[in-house]
Protein backbone atom coordinates (compact mmCIF):
# COMPACT_ATOMS: atom_id res chain seq x y z
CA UNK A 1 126.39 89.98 72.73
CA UNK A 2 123.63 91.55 74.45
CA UNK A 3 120.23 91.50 73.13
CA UNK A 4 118.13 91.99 75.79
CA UNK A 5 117.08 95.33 74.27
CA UNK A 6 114.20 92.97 72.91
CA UNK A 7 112.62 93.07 76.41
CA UNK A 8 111.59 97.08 76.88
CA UNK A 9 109.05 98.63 74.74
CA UNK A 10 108.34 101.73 76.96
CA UNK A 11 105.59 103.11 74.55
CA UNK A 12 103.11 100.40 76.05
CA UNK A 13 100.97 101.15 79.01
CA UNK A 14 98.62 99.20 81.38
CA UNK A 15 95.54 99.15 78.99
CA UNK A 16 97.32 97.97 75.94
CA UNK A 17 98.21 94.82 78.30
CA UNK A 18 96.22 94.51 80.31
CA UNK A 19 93.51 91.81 79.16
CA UNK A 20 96.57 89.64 78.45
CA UNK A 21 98.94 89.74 80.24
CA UNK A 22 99.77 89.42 84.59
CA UNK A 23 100.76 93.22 85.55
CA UNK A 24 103.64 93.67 87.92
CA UNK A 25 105.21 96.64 89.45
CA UNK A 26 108.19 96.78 91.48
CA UNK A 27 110.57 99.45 92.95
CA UNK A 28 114.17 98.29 91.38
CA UNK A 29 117.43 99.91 92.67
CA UNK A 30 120.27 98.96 90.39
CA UNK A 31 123.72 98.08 92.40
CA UNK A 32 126.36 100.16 92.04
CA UNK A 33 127.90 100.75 88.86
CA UNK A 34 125.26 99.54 86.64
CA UNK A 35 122.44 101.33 84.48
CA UNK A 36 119.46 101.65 85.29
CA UNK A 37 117.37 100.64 82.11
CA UNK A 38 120.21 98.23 80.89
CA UNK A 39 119.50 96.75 84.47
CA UNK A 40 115.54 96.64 83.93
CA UNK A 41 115.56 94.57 80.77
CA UNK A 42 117.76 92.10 81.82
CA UNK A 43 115.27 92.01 84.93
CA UNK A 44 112.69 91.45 82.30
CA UNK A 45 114.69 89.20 80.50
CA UNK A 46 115.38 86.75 83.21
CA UNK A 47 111.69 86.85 84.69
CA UNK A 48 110.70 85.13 81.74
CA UNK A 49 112.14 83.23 78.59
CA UNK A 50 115.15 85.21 78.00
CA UNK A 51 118.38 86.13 80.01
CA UNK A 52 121.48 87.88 79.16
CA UNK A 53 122.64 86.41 76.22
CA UNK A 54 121.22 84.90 72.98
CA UNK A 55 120.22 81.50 73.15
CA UNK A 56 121.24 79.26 70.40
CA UNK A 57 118.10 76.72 70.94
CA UNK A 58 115.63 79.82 71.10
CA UNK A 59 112.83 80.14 68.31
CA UNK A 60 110.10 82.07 66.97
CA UNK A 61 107.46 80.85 69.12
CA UNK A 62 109.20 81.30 72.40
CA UNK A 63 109.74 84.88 71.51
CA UNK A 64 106.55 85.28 71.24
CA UNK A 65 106.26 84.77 75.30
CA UNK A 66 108.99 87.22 76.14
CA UNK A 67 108.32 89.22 79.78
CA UNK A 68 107.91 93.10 78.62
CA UNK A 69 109.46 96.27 80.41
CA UNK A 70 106.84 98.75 79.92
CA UNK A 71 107.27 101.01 82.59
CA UNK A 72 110.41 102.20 83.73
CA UNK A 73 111.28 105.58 85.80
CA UNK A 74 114.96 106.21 87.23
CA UNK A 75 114.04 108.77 89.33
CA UNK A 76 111.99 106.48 91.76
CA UNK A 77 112.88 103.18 90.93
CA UNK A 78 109.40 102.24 89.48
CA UNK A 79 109.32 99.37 87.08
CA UNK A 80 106.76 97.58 85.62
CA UNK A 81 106.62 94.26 83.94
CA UNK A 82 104.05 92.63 81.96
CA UNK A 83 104.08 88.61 81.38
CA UNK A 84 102.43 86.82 79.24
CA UNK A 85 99.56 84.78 80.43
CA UNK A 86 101.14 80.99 78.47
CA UNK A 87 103.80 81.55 81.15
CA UNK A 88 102.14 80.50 83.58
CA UNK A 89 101.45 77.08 85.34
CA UNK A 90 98.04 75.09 85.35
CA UNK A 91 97.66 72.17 87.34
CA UNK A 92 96.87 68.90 85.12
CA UNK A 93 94.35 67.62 87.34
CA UNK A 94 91.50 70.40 86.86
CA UNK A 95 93.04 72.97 85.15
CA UNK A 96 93.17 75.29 87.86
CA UNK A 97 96.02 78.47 88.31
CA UNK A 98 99.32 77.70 90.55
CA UNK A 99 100.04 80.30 93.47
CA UNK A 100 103.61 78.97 93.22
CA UNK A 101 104.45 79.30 89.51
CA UNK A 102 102.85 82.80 90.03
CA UNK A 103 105.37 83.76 92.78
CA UNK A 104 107.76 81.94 90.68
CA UNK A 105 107.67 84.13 88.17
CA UNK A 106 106.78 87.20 89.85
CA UNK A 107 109.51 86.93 92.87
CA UNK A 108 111.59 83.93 91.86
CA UNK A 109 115.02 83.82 90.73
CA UNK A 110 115.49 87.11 90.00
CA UNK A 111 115.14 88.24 93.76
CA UNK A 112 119.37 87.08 93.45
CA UNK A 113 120.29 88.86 90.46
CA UNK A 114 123.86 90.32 91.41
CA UNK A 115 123.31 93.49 89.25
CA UNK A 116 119.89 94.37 91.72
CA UNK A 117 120.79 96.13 94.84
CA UNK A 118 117.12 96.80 95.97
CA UNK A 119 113.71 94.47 94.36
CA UNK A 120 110.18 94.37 95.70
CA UNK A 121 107.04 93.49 94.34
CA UNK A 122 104.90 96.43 95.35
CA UNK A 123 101.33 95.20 92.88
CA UNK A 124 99.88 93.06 90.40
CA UNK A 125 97.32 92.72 88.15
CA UNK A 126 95.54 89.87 86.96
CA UNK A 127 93.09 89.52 83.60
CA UNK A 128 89.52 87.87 83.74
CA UNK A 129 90.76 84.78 82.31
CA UNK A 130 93.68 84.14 84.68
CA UNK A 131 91.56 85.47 88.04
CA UNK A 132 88.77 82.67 87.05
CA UNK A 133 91.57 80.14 87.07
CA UNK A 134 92.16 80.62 91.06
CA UNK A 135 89.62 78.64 93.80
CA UNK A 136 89.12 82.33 95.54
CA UNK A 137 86.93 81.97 99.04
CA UNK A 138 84.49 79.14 99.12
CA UNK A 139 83.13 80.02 102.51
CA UNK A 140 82.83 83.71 103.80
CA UNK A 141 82.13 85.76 106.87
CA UNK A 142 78.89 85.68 105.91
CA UNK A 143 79.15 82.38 107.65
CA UNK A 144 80.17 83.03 111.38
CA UNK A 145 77.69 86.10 110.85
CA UNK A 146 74.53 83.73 110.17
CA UNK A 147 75.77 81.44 113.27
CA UNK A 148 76.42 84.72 115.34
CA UNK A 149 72.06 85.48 114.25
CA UNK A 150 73.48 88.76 112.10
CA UNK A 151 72.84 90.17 108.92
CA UNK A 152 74.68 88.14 106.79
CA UNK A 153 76.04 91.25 104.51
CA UNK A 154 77.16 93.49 106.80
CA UNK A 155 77.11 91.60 110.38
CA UNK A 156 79.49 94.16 111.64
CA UNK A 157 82.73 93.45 113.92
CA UNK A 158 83.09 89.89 115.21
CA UNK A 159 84.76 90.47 118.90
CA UNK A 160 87.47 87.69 118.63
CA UNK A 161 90.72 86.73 120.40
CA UNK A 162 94.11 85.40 120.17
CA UNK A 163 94.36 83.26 123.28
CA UNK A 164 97.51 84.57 125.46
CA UNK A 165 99.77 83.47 126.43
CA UNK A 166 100.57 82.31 123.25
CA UNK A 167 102.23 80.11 124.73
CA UNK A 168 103.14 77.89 128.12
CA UNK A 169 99.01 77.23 129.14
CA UNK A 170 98.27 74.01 129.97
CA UNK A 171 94.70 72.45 128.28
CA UNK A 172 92.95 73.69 131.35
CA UNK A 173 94.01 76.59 131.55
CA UNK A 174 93.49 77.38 128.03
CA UNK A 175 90.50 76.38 127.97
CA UNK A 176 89.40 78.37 130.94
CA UNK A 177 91.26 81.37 128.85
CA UNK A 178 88.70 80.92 126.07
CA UNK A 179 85.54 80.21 128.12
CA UNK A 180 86.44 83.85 130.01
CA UNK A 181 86.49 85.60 126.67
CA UNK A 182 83.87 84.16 124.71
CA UNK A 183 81.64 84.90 127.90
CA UNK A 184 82.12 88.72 126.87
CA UNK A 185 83.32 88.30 123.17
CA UNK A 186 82.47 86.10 119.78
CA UNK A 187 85.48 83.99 118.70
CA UNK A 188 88.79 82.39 119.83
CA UNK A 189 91.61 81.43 117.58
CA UNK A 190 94.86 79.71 118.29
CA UNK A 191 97.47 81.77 118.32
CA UNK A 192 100.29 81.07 115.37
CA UNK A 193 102.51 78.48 117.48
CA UNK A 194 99.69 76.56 119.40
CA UNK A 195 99.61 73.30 118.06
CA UNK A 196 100.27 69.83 119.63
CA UNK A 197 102.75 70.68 122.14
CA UNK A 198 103.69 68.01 125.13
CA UNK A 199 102.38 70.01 127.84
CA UNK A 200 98.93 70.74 125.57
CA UNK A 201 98.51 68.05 123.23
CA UNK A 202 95.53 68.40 121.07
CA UNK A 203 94.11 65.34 121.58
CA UNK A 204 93.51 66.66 125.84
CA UNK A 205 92.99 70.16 124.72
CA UNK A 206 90.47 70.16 122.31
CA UNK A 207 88.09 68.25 124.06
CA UNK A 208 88.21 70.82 126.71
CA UNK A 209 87.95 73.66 124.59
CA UNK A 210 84.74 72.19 122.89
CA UNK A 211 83.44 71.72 126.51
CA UNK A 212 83.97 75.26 127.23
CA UNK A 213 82.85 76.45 124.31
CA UNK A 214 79.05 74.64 125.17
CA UNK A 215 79.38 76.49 128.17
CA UNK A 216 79.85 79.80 127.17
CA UNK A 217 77.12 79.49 124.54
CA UNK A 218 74.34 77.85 127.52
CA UNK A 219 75.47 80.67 129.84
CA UNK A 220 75.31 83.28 127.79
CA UNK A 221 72.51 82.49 124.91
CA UNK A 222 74.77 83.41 122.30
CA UNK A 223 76.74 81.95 119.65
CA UNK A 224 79.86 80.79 119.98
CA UNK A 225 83.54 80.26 117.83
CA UNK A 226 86.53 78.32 117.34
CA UNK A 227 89.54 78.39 114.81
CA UNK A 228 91.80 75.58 115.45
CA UNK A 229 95.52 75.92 114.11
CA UNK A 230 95.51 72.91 112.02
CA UNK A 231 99.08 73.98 110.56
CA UNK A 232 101.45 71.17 109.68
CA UNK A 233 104.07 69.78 107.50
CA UNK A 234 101.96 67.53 105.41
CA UNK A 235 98.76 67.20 104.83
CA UNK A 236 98.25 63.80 106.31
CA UNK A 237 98.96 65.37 109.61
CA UNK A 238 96.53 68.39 108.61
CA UNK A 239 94.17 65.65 108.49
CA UNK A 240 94.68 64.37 111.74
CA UNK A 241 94.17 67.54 113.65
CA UNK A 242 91.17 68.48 111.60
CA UNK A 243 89.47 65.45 112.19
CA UNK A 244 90.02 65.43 115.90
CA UNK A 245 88.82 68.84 115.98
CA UNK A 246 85.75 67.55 114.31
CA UNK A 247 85.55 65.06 116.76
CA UNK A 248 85.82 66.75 119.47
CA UNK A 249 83.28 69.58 118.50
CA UNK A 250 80.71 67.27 116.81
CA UNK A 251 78.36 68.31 118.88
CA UNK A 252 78.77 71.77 118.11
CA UNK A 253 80.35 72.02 114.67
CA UNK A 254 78.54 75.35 113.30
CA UNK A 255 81.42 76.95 115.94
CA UNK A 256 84.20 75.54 114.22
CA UNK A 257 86.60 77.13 112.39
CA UNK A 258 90.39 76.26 110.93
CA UNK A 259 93.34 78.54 111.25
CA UNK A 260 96.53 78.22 109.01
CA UNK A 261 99.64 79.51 108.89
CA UNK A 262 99.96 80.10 105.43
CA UNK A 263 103.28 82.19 105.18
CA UNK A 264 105.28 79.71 107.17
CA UNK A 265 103.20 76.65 105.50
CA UNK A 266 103.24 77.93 102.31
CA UNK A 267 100.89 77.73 99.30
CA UNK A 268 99.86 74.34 99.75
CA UNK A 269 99.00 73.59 102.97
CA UNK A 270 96.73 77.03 102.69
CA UNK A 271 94.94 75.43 99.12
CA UNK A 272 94.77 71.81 100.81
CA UNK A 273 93.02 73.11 104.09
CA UNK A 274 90.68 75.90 101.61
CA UNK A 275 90.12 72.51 99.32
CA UNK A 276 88.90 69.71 101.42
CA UNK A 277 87.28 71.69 104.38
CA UNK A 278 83.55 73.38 103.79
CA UNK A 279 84.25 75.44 107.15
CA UNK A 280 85.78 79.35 107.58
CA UNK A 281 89.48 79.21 107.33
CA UNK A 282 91.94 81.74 108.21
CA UNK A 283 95.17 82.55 106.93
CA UNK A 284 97.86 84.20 109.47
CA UNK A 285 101.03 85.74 108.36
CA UNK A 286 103.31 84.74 110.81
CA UNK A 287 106.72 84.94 109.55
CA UNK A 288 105.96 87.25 106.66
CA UNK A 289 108.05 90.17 107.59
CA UNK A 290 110.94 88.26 106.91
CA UNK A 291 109.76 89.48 103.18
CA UNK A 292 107.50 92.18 103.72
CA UNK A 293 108.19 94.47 106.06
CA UNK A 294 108.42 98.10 105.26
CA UNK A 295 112.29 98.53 106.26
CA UNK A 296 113.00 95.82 103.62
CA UNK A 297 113.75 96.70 99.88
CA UNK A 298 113.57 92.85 98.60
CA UNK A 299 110.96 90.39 98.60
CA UNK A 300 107.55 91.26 98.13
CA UNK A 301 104.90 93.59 100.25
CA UNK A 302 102.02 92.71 102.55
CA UNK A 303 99.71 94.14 100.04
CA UNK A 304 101.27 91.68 97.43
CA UNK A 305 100.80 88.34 99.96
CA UNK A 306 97.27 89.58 101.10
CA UNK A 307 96.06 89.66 97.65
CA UNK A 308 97.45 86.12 96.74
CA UNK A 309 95.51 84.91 99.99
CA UNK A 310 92.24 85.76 98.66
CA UNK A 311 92.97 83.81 95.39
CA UNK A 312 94.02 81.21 97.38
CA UNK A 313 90.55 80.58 99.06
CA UNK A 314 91.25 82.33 102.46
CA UNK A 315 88.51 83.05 104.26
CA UNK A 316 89.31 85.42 106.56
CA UNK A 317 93.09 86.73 105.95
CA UNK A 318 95.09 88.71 109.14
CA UNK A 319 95.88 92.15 107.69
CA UNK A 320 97.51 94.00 110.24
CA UNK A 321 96.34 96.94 111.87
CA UNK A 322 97.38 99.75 109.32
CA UNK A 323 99.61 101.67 112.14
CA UNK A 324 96.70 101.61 115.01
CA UNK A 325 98.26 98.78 116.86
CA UNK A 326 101.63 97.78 117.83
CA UNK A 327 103.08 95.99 114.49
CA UNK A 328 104.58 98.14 111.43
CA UNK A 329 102.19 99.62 109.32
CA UNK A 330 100.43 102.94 108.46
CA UNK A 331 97.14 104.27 107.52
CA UNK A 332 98.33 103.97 103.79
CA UNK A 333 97.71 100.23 104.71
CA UNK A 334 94.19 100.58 103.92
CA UNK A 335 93.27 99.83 101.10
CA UNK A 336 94.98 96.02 101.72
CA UNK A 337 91.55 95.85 103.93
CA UNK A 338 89.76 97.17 100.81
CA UNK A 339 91.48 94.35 98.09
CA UNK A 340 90.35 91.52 100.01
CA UNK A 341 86.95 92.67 100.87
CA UNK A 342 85.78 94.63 97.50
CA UNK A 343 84.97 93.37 94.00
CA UNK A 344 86.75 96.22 92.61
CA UNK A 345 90.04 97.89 94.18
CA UNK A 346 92.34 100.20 93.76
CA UNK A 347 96.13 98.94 95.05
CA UNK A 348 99.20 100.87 94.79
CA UNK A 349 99.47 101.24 91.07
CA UNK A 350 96.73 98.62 89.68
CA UNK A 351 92.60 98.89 89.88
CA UNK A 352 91.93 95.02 90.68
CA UNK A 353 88.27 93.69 89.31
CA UNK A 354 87.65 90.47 90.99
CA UNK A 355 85.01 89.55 88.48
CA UNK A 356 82.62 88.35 91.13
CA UNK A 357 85.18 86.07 92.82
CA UNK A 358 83.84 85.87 96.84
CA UNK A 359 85.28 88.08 99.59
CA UNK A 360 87.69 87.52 101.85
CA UNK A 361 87.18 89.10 105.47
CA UNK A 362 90.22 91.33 106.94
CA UNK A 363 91.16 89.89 110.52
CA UNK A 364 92.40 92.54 112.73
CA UNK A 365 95.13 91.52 115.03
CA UNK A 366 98.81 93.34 116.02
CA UNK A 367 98.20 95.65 119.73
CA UNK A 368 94.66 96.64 119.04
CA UNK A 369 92.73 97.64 122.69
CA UNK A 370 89.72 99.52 122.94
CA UNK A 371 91.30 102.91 123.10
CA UNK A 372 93.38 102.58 119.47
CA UNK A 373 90.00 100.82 118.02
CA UNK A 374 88.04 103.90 117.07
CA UNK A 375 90.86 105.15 115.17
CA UNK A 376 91.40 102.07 113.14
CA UNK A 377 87.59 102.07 112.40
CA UNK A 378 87.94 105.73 111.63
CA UNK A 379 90.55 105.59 109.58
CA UNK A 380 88.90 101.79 107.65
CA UNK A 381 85.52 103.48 107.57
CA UNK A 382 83.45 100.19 108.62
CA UNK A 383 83.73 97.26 111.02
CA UNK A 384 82.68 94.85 109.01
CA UNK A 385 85.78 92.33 109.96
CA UNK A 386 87.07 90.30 112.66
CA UNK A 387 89.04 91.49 115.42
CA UNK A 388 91.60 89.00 117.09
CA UNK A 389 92.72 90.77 120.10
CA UNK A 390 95.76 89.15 122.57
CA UNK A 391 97.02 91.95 125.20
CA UNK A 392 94.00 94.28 124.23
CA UNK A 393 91.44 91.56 125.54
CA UNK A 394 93.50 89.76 128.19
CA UNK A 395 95.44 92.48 129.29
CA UNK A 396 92.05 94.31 130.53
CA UNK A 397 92.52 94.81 134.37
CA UNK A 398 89.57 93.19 135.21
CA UNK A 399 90.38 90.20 132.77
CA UNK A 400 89.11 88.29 129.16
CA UNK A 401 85.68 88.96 129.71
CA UNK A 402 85.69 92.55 131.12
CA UNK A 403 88.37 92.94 127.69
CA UNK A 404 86.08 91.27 125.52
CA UNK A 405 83.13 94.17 126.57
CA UNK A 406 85.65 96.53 126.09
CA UNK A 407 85.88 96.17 123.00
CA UNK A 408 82.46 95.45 121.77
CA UNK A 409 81.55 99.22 123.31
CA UNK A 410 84.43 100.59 121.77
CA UNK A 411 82.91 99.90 117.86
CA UNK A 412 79.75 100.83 119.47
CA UNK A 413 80.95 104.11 120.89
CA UNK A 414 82.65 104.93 117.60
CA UNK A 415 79.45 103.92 115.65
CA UNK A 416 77.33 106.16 117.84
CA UNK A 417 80.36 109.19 117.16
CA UNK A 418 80.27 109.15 120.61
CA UNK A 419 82.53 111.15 122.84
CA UNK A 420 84.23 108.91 124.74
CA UNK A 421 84.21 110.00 127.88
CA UNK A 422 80.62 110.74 127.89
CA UNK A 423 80.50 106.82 126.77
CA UNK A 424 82.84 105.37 129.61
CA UNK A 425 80.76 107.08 132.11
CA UNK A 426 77.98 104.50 130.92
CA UNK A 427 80.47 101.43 129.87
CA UNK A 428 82.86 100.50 132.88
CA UNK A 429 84.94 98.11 130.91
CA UNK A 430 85.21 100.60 128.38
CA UNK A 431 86.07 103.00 131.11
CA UNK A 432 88.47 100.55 132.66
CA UNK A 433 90.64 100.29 129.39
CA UNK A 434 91.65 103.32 130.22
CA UNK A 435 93.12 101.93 133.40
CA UNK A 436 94.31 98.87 131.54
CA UNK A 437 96.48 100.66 129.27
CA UNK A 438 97.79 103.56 130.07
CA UNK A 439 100.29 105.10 128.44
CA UNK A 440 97.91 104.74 125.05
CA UNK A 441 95.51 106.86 127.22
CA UNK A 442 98.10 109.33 127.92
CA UNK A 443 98.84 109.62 124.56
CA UNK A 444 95.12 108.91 122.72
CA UNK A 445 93.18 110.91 125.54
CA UNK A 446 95.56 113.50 127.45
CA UNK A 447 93.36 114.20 130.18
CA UNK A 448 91.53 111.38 130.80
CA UNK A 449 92.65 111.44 134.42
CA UNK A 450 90.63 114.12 135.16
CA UNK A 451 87.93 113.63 132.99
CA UNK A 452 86.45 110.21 133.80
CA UNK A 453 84.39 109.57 136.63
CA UNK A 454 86.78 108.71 139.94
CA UNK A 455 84.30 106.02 141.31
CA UNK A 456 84.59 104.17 137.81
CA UNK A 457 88.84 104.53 137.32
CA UNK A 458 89.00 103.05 140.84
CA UNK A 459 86.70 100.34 141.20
């Protein structure tokens, strides 16, 4: 017998849920051979209490928590789901909301369901009540801006890097890698896989990298940061690396900063490290494509795992470069940017109030150089974020520092509305991008060849 009938009422809509109740909308692609709406409310069915078939120990108050179809339209596969908010987990210790049992019930076991050819997780909603429950940033941008001596609202773009080779460098070397940068730029982060490896252990690198650090900021008079990847199985050994990254930058710990790799870590290393450490940390999404990415019609989208960052507590979340830079994406990738940096946003489907809950700060990384960085401003509208550069800083033809320059006069050249020729002619590391990367400046500026000055192209 199949009752799952009980599980569609398609005469709701999102204001008659939406103060109580979590808010999901998918794409759904039934597999061949079955119906569409039969196929949505057993989709409904097993995302919450119910599943296919009547359950003799069922009763009246677990009806009562039944997942609702309320949205469901053939033609494009759009479903939408609405679960009540006693679903949900709460952790015993402080009564706070569970990341996991929200995936769990938003993307769980029904990602496998044999009668779904095609499932993603394109939005969500989330009511006062449940928002409150989630830690949301403790420390914001507004914190490397103040250390940078910037407005601490709108401080503008923080001129970071990814250090590169990712990588293979040696603690000398890598350290000489981020003292070239910062010498032209604001912040280093490790790259996703730098950890503790046996030819750059932590405990010989760090020490170095604190050194070089000091020197950048006594050589230059200007502030100075680091984000250590503190990423690790267990917490215990997230311990360990934070505290010798303490250590090693005691003297200097305003310029610290923690990275973590929260899509290959998962949930709770990200909540640990935003828990126990008062200092900027960073989520990267290394790995997440495996779910997100555009070509794939399962899983959930990068809008979807952004948003769940900034409940987590992230800081500063990596966000992609909406199309401008070498990773997938598109301009429509905006208003991910916009979620994590707004109180109130509008996502694919859903208009998100964060009820006051603290920013997060969109990092920039993925093939952005000085010559794709006006259009990504242009197309973001500020440059109030940080920029984590690899190729686009050290792949500068004059090196790091000459990269790091480049881009810092390539937001200020688009915040003038400059042309940029007329700016290069003025700016020779600007100028020199152009040298640096060619083929974007065949395709970005046709012409450019001619229309730069020759003494500055061939220095």
């Amino acid at each position: 017998m199949d009752h799952a009938d009980r599980f569609i009422d398609l005469s709701l809509a999102d204001a008659d849920l939406a103060a109580s109740h979590v808010l999901a909308a998918y794409i759904l692609k039934p597999a061949d051979g079955y119906d569409f709406l039969k196929t949505v409310t057993h989709f409904a069915a097993e995302s919450g209490c119910g599943t296919q078939v009547p359950l003799a120990n069922e009763d009246a108050f677990s009806r009562t928590l039944d997942v609702i179809a309320y949205q469901a339209e053939a033609s494009n596969g759009l479903v939408k789901l609405a679960f009540p908010l006693a679903l949900f987990d709460f952790n015993m210790s402080d009564g706070k909301a569970s990341i996991t049992s929200f995936l769990n019930l938003l993307a769980g076991n029904t990602q496998g369901m044999a009668e779904i050819a095609d499932l993603k997780l394109h939005d969500f909603h989330l009511p006062e009540s449940y928002l409150k429950a989630f830690d949301g940033p403790q420390i914001t941008i507004a914190k490397h801006w103040t250390h940078l001596g910037r407005d601490e609202a709108a401080g503008g773009m923080i001129v970071g890097a990814i250090l590169k080779p990712k990588l293979g460098l040696r603690p000398k070397a890598l350290a000489d890698a981020a003292y070239k940068f910062w010498l032209g730029g604001d912040l280093v982060e490790n790259d996703q896989p730098q950890g503790n490896q046996s030819f750059a252990p932590l405990a010989d690198t760090l020490p170095l990298m604190a050194d070089a650090l000091k020197r950048a900021q006594d050589e230059t008079g200007a502030a100075k940061i680091f984000s250590v990847n503190i990423t690790a199985d267990d917490p215990t050994e997230m311990d360990m690396r934070t505290e010798a990254a303490l250590e090693a930058f005691k003297a200097t710990p305003n310029s610290l900063a923690f990275h973590i790799d929260a899509y290959i870590a998962g949930p709770m290393a990200l909540t640990y490290a935003c828990r126990t450490l008062p200092y900027f940390i960073s989520a990267h999404r290394a790995g997440h494509a495996a779910v997100t990415s555009q070509r794939s019609n399962r899983g959930y989208s990068a809008f979807v795992l952004t948003k769940i960052n900034r409940l987590m507590g992230a800081s500063g979340i990596h966000t992609g470069t909406m199309g401008f830079g070498r990773m997938e994406g598109n301009e429509a990738d905006r208003p991910i940017a916009c979620m994590i940096a707004q109180n109130v946003a509008q996502g694919p489907y859903f208009e998100q109030n964060w009820h006051g809950m603290k920013r997060s700060a969109a990092i920039v990384s993925g093939g952005i150089n000085a010559l794709r960085l006006p259009s990504f401003l242009q197309n973001l509208g500020h440059s109030n974020f940080i920029l984590a550069a690899g190729g686009g800083a050290f792949g500068h033809i004059d090196g790091p520092t000459a990269g790091a320059l480049s881009l810092r006069q390539a937001e200020a050249c688009w915040l003038a509305r400059a042309d940029p020729f007329d700016f290069a002619a003025d700016h020779p590391e600007f100028a020199r991008a152009f040298l640096s990367f060619e083929q974007d400046a065949d395709i970005i500026h046709p012409g450019w060849r001619t229309a730069l000055p020759h003494d500055i192209t061939n220095q």
